[in-house]
Protein backbone atom coordinates (compact mmCIF):
# COMPACT_ATOMS: atom_id res chain seq x y z
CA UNK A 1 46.89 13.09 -19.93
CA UNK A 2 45.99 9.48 -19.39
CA UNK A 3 45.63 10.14 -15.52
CA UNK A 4 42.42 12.75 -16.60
CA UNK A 5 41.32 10.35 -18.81
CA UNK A 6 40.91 7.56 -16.46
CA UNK A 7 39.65 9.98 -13.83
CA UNK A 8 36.69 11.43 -15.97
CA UNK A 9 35.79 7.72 -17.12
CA UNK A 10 35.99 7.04 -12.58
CA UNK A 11 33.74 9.88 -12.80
CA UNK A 12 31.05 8.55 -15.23
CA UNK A 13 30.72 5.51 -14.13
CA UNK A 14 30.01 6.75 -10.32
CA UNK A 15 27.68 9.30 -11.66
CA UNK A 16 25.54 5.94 -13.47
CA UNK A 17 26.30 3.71 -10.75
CA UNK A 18 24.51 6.15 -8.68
CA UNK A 19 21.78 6.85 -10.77
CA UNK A 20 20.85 3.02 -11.10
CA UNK A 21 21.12 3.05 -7.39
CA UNK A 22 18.45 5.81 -6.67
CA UNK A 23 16.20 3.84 -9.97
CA UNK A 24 16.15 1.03 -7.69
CA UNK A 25 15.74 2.25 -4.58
CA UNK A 26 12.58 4.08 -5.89
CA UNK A 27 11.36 0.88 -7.07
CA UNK A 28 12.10 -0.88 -3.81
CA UNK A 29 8.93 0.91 -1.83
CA UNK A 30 6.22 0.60 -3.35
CA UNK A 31 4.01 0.70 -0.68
CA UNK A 32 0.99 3.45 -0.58
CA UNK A 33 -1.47 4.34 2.69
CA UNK A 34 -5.00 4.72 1.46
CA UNK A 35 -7.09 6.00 4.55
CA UNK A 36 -10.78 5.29 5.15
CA UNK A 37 -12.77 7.46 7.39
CA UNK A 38 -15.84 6.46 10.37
CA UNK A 39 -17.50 9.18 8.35
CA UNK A 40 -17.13 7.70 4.62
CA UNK A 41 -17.59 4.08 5.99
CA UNK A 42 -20.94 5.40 8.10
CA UNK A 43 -23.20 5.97 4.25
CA UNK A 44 -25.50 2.99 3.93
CA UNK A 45 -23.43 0.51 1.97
CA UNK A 46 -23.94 -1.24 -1.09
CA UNK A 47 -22.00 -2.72 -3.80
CA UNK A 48 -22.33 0.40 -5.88
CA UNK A 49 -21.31 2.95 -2.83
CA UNK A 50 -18.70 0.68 -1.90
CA UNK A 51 -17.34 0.53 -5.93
CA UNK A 52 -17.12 4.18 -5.20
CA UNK A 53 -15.48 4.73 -1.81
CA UNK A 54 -12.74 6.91 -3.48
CA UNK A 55 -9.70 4.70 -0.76
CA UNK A 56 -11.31 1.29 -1.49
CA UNK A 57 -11.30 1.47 -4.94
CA UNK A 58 -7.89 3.53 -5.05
CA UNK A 59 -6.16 0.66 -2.78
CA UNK A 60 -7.57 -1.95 -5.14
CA UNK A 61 -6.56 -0.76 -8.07
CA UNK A 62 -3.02 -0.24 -6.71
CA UNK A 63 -2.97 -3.79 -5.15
CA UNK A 64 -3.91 -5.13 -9.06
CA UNK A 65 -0.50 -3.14 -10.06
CA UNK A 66 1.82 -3.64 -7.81
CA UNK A 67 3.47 -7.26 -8.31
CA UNK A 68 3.22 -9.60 -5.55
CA UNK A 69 0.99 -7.16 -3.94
CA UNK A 70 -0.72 -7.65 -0.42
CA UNK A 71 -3.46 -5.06 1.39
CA UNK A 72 -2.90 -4.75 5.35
CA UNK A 73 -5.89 -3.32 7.02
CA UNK A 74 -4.85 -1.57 10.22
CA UNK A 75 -7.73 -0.57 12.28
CA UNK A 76 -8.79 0.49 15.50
CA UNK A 77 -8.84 -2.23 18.53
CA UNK A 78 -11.93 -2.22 20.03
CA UNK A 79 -15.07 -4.24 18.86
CA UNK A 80 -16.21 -1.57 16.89
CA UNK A 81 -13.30 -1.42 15.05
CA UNK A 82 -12.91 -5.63 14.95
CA UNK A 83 -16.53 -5.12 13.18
CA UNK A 84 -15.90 -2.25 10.99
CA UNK A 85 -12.90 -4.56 9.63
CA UNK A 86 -14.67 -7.67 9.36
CA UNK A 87 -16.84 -6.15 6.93
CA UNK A 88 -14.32 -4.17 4.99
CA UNK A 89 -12.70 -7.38 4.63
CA UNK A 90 -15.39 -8.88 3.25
CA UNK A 91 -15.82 -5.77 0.81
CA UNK A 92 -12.32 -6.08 -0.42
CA UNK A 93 -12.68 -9.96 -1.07
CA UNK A 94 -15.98 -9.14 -2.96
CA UNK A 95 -13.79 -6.52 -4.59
CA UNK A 96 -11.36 -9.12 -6.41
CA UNK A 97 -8.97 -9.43 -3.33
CA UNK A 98 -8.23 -12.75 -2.32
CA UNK A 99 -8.27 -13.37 1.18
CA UNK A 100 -4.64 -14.69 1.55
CA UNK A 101 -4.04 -11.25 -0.12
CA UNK A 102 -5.36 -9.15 3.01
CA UNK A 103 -3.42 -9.15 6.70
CA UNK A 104 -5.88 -7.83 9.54
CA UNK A 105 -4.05 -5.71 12.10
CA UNK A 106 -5.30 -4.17 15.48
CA UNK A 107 -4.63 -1.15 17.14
CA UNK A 108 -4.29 2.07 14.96
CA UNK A 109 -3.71 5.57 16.80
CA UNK A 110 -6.72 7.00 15.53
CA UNK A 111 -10.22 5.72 16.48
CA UNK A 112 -12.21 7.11 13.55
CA UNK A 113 -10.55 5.85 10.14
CA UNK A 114 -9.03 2.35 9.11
CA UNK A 115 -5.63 2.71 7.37
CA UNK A 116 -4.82 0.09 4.12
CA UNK A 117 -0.76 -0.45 3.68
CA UNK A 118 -0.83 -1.30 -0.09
CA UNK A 119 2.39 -2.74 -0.73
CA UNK A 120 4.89 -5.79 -2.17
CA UNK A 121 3.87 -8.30 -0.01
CA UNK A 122 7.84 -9.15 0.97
CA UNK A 123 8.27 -5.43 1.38
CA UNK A 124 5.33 -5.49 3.68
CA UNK A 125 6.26 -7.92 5.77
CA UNK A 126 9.78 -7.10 7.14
């Protein structure tokens, strides 16, 4: 009797343990790919359009929740795409993003759209 006892209480307490464990993991990565197209980025921009670049302002307003939170900009590796993330850059610092907040890196697969990693910046950088 005391041997069932002791082996549904073994039971329980794996059963939480690995609940926590799959809470925490969950928590662990946070991080989110917002994508920005040639073709969005192309409209004439302004403060307004940029405000309403559905990626932009759904990457910001993830980086303001997540704690710690950091924005890498991977784009494409020619000087079009150096360009085209110079001035996103600048649109995300005029955004609220601080500058030490945003890592710039070269070389995506695809030509035609800048990815943002939205993330924990200790996460992010392992």
């Amino acid at each position: 009797m005391k041997t069932r006892k002791h082996y549904r209480r073994s039971i329980n307490r794996l059963g939480l343990m690995c609940l926590l464990l799959f809470t925490l993991a969950a928590q662990a990565n946070t991080a989110r790919i917002f994508v920005l197209s040639a073709e969005e980025w192309a409209r004439p921009r302004s403060g307004e359009v940029i405000a309403g670049v559905e990626a932009l302002r759904a990457a910001v307003s993830y980086w303001d929740k997540v704690d710690n939170g950091m924005i890498i900009v991977r784009y494409p590796g020619e000087d079009s795409g150096e360009l085209w993330a110079a001035e996103l850059r600048d649109w995300l610092i005029s955004l609220g993003v601080p500058s030490d907040y945003i890592l710039m890196v070269a070389g995506t697969q695809a030509a035609d759209e800048i990815r943002l990693l939205v993330g924990n910046r200790d996460e992010l950088e392992q």
